[in-house]
PDB file of N, CA and C in Angstrom:
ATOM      1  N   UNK A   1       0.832  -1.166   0.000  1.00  0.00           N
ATOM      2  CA  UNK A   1       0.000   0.000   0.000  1.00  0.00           C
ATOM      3  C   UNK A   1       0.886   1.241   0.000  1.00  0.00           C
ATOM      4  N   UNK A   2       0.719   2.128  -0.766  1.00  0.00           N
ATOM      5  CA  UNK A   2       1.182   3.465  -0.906  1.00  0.00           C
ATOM      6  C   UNK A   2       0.644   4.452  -0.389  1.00  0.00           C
ATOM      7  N   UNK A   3       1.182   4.832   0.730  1.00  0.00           N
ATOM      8  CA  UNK A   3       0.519   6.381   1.557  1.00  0.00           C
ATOM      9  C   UNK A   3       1.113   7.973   1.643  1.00  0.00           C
ATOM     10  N   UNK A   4       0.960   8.410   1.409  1.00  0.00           N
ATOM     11  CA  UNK A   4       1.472   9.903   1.009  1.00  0.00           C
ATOM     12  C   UNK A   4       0.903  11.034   2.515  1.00  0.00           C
ATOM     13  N   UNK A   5       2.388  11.348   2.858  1.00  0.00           N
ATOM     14  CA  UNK A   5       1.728  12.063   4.173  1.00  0.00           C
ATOM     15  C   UNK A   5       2.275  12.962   4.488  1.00  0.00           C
ATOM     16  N   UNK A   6       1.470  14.526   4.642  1.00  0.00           N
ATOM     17  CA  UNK A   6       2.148  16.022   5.042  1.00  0.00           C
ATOM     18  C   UNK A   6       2.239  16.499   6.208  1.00  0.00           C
ATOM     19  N   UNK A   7       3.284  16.448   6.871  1.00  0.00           N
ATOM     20  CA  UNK A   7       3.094  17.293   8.553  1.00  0.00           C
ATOM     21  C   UNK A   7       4.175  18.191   8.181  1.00  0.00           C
ATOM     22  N   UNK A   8       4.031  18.973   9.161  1.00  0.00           N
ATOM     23  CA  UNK A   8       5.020  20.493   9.315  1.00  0.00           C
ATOM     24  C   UNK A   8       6.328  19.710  10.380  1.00  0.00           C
ATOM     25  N   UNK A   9       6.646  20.070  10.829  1.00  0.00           N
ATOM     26  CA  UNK A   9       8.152  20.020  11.467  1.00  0.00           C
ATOM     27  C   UNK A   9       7.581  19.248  12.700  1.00  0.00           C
ATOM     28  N   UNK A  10       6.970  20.793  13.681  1.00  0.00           N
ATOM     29  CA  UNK A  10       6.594  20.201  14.697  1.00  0.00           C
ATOM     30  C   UNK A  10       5.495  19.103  14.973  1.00  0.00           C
ATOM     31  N   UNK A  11       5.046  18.456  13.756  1.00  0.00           N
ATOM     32  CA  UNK A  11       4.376  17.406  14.123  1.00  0.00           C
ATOM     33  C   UNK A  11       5.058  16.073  13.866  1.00  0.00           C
ATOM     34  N   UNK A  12       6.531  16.448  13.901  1.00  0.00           N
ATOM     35  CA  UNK A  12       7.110  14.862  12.683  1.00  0.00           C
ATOM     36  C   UNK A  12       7.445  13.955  14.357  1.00  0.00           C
ATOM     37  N   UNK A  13       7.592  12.702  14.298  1.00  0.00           N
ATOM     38  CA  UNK A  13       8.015  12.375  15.536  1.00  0.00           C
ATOM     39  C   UNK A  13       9.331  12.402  15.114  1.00  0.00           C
ATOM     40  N   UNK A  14      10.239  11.542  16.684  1.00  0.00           N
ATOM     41  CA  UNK A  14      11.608  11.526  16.131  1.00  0.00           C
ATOM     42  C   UNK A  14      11.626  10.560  15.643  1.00  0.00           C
ATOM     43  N   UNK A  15      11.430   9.258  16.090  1.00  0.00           N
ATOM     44  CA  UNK A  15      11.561   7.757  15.089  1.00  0.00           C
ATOM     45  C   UNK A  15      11.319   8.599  13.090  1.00  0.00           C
ATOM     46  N   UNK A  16      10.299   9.295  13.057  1.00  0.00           N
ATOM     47  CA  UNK A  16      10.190   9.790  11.877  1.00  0.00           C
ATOM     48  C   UNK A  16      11.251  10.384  11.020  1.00  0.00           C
ATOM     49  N   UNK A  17      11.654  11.627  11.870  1.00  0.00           N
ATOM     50  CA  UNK A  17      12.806  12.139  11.588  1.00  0.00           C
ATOM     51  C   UNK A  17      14.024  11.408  11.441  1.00  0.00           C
ATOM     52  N   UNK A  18      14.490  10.735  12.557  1.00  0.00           N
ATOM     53  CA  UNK A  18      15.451   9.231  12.194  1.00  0.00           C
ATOM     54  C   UNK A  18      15.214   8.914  10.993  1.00  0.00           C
ATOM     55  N   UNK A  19      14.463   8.323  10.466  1.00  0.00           N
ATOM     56  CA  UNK A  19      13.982   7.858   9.291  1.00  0.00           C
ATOM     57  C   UNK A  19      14.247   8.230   7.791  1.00  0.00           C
ATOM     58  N   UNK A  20      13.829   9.554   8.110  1.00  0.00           N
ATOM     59  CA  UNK A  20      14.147  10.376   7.104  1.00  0.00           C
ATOM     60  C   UNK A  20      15.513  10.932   6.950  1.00  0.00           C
ATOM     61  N   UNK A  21      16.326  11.086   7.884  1.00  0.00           N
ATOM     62  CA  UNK A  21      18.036  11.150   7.978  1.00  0.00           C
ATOM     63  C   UNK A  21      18.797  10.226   7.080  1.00  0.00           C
ATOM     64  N   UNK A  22      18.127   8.776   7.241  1.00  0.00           N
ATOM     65  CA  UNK A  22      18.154   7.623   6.372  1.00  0.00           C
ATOM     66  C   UNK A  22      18.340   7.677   5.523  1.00  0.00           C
ATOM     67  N   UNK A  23      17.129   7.901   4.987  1.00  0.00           N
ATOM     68  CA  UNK A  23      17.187   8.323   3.542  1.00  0.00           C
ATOM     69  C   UNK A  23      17.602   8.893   2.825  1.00  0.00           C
ATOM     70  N   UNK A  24      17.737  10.075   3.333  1.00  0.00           N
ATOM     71  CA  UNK A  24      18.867  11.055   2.966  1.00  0.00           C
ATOM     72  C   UNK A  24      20.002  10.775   2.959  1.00  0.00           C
ATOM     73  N   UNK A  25      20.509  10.007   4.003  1.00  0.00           N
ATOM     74  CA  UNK A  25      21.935   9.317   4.045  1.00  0.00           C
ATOM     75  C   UNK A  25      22.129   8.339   2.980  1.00  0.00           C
ATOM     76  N   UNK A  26      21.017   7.982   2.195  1.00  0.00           N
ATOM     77  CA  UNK A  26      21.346   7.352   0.785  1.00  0.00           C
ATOM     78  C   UNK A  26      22.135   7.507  -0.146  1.00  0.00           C
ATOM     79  N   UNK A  27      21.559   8.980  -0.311  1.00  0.00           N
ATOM     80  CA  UNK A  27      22.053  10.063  -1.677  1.00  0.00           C
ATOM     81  C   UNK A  27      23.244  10.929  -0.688  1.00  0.00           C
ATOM     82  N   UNK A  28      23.357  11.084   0.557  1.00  0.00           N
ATOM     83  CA  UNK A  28      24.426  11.888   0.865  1.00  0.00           C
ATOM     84  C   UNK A  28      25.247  11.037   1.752  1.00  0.00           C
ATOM     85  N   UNK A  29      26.304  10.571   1.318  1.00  0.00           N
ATOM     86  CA  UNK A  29      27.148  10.182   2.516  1.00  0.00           C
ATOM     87  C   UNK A  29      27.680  10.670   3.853  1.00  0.00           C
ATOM     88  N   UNK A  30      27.143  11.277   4.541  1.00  0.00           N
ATOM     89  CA  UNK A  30      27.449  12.190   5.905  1.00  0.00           C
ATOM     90  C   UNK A  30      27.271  11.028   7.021  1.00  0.00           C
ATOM     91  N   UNK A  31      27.422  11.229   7.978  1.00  0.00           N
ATOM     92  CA  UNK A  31      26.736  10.596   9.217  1.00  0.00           C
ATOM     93  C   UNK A  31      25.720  10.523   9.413  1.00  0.00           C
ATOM     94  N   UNK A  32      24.820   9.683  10.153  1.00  0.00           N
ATOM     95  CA  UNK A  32      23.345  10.005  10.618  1.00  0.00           C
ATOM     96  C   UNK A  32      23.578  11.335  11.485  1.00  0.00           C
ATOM     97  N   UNK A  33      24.278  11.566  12.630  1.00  0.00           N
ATOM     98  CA  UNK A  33      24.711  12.351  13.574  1.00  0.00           C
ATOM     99  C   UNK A  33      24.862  13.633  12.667  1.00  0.00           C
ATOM    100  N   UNK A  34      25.225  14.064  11.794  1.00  0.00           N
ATOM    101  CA  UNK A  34      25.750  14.968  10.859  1.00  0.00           C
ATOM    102  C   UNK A  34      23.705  15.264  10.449  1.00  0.00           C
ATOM    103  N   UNK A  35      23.620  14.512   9.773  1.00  0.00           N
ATOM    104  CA  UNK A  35      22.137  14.589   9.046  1.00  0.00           C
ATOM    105  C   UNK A  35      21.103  15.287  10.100  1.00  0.00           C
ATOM    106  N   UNK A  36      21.066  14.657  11.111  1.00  0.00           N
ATOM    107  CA  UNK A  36      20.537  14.978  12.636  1.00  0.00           C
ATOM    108  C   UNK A  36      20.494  16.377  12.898  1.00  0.00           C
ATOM    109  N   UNK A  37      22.160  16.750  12.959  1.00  0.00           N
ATOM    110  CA  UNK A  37      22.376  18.307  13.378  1.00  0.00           C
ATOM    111  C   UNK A  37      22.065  19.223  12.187  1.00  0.00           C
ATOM    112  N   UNK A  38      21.872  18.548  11.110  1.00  0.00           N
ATOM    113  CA  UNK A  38      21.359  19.774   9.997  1.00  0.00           C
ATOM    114  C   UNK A  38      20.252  20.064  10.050  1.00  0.00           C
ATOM    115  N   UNK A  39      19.191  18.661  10.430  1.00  0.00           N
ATOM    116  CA  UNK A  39      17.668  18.545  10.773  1.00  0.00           C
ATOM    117  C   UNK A  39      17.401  20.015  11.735  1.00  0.00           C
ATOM    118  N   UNK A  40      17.967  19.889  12.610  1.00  0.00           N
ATOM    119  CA  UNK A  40      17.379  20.481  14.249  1.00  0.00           C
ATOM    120  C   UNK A  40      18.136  21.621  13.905  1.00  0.00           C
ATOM    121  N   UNK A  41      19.261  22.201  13.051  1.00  0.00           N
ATOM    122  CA  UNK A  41      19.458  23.520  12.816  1.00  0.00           C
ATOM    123  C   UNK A  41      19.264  24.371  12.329  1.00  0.00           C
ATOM    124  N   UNK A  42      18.877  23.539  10.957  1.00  0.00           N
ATOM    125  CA  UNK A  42      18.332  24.596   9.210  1.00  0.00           C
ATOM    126  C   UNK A  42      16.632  24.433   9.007  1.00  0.00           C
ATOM    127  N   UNK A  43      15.757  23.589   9.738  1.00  0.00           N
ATOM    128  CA  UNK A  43      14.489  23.084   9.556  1.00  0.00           C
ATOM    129  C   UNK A  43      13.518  24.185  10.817  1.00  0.00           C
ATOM    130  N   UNK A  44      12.952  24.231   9.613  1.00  0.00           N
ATOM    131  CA  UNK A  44      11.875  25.262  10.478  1.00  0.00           C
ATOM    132  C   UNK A  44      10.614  25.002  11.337  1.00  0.00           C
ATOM    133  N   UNK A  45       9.683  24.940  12.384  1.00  0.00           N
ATOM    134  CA  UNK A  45       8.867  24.395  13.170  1.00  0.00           C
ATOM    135  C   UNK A  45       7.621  24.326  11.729  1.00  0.00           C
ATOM    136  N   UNK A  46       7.710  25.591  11.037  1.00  0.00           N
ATOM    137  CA  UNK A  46       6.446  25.293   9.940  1.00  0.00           C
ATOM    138  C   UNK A  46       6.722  24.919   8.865  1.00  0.00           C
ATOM    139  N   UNK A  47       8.362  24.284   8.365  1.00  0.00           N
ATOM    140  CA  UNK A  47       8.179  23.828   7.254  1.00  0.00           C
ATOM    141  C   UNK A  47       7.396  22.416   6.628  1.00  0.00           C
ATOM    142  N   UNK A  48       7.032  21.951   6.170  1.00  0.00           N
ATOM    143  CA  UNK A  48       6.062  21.318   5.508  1.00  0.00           C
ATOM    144  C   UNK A  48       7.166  19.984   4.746  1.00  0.00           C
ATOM    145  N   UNK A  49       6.618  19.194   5.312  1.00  0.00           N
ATOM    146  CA  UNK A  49       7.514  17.291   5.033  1.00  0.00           C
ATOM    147  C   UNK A  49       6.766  16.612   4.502  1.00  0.00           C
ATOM    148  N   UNK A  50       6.780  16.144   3.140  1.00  0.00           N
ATOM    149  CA  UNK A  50       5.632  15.061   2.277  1.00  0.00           C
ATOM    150  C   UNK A  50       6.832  13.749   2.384  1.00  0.00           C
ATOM    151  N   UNK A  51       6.492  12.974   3.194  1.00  0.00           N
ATOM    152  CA  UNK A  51       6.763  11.594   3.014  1.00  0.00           C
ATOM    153  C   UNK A  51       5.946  10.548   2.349  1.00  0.00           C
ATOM    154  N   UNK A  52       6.604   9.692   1.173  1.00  0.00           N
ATOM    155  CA  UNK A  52       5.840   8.657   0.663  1.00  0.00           C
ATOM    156  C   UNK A  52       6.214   7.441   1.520  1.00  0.00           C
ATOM    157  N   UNK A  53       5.202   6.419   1.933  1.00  0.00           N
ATOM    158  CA  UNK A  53       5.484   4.847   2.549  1.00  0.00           C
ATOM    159  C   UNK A  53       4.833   4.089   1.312  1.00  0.00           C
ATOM    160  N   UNK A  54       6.201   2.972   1.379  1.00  0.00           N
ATOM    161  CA  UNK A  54       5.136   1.833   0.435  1.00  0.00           C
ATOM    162  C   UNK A  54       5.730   0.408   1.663  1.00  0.00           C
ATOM    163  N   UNK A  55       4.430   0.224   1.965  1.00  0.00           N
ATOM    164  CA  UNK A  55       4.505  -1.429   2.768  1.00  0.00           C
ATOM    165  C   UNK A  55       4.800  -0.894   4.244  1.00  0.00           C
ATOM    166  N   UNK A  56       4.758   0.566   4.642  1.00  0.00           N
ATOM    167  CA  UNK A  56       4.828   1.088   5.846  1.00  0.00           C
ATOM    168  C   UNK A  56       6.425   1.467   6.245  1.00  0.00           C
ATOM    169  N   UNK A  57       7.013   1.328   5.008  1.00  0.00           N
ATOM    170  CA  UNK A  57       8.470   2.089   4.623  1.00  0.00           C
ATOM    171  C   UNK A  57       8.824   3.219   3.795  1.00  0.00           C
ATOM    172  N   UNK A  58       9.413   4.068   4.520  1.00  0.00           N
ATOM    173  CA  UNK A  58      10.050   5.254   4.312  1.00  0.00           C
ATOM    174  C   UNK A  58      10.318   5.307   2.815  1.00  0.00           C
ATOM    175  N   UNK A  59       9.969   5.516   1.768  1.00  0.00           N
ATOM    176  CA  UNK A  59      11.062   5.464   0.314  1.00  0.00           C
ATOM    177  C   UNK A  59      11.047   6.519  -0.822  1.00  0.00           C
ATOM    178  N   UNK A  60      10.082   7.711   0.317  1.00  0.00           N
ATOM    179  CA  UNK A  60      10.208   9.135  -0.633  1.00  0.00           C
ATOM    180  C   UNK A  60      10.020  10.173   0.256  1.00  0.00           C
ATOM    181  N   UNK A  61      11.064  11.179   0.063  1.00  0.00           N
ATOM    182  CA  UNK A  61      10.775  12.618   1.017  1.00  0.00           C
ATOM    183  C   UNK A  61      10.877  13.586  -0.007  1.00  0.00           C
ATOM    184  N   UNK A  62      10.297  14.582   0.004  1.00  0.00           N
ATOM    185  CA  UNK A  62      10.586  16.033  -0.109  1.00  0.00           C
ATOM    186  C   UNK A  62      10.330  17.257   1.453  1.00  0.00           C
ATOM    187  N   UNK A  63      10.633  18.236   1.463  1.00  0.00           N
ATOM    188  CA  UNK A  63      10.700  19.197   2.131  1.00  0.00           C
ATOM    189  C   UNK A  63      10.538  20.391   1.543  1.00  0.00           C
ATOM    190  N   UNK A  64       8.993  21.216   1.833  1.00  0.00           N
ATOM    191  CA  UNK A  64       8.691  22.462   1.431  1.00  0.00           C
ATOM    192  C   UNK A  64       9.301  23.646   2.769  1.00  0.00           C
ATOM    193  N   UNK A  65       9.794  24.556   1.922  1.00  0.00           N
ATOM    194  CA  UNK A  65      10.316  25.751   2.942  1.00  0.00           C
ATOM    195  C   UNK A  65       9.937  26.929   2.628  1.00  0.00           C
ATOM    196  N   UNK A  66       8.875  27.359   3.016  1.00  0.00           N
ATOM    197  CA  UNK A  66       9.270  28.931   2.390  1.00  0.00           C
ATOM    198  C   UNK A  66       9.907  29.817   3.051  1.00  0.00           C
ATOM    199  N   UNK A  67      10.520  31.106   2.035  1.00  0.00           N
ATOM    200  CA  UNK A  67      11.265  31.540   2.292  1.00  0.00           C
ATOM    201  C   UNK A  67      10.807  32.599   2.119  1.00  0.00           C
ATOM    202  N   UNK A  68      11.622  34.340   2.121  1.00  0.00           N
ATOM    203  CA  UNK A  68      11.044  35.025   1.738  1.00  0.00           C
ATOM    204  C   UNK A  68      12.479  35.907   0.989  1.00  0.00           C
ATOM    205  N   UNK A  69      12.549  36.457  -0.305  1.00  0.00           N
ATOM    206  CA  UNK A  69      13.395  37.374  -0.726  1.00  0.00           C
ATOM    207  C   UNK A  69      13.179  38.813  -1.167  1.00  0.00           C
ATOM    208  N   UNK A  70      14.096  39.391  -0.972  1.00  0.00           N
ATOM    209  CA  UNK A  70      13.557  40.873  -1.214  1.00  0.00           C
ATOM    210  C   UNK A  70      14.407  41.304  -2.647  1.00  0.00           C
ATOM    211  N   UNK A  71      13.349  41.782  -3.156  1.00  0.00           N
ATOM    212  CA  UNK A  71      13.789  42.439  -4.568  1.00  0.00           C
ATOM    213  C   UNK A  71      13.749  44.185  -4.138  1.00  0.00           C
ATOM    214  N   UNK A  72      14.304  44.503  -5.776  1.00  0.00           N
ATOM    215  CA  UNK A  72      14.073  46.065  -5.586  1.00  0.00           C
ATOM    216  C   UNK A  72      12.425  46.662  -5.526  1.00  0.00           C
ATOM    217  N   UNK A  73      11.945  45.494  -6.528  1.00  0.00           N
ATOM    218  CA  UNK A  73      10.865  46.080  -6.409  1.00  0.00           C
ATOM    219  C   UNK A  73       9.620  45.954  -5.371  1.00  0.00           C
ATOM    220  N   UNK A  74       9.771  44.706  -4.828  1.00  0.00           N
ATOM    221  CA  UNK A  74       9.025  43.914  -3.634  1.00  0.00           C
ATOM    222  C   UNK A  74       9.264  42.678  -3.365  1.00  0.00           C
ATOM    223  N   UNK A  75       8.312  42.351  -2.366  1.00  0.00           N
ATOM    224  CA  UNK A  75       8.729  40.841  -1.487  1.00  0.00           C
ATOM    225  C   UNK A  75       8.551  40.241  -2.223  1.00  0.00           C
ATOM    226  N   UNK A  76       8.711  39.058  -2.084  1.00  0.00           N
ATOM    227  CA  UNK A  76       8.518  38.063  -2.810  1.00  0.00           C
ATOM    228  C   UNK A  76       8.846  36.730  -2.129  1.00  0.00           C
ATOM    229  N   UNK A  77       7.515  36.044  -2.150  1.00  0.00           N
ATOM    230  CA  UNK A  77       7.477  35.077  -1.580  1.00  0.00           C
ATOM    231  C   UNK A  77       8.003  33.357  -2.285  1.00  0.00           C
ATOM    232  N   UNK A  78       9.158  32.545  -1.932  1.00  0.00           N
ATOM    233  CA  UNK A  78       8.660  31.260  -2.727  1.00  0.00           C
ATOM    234  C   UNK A  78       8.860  30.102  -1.321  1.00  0.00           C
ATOM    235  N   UNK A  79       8.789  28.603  -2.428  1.00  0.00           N
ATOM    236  CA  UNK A  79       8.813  27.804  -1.334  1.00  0.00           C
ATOM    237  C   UNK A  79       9.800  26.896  -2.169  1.00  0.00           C
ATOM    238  N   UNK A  80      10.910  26.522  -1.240  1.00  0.00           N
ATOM    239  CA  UNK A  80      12.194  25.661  -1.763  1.00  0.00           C
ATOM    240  C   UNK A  80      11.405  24.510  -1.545  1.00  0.00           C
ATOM    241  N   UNK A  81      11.793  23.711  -2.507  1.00  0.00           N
ATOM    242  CA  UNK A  81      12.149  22.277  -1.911  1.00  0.00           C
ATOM    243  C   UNK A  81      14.027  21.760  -1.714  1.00  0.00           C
ATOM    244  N   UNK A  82      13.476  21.030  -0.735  1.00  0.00           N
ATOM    245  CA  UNK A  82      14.639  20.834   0.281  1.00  0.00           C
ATOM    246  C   UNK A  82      14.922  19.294   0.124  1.00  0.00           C
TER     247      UNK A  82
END
């Protein structure tokens, strides 16, 4: 079964977050410990986490962030993915 699921930061658990360090540690060779401290330093309480599960396993993340930049002419709002 394939489930698709959005929480913000402060709703992720940690087993979750673990999880997702994982994964990431796929494509990036760092430490979990390394992955961890980027989590809890650069991640925002409202950014927005779409995890895919297939079979009740972890095997797709993205991370929405918005941000905000200032032009000459005005704000301007976008949202990274992370």
């Amino acid at each position: 079964m394939i489930i698709l699921t959005s929480l913000k930061t402060n709703k992720l658990k940690k087993k979750e977050i673990i999880n997702i360090c994982k994964l990431k540690n796929l494509h990036c060779k760092t430490s979990l410990k390394s992955q961890l401290n980027f989590f809890d330093k650069n991640l925002n309480p409202t950014d927005i986490h779409n995890l895919l599960f297939f079979n009740k396993k972890l095997v797709g993340y993205t991370c929405l962030r918005k941000k905000k930049f200032f032009t000459a002419k005005k704000n301007t709002i976008f949202y990274l993915i992370h």
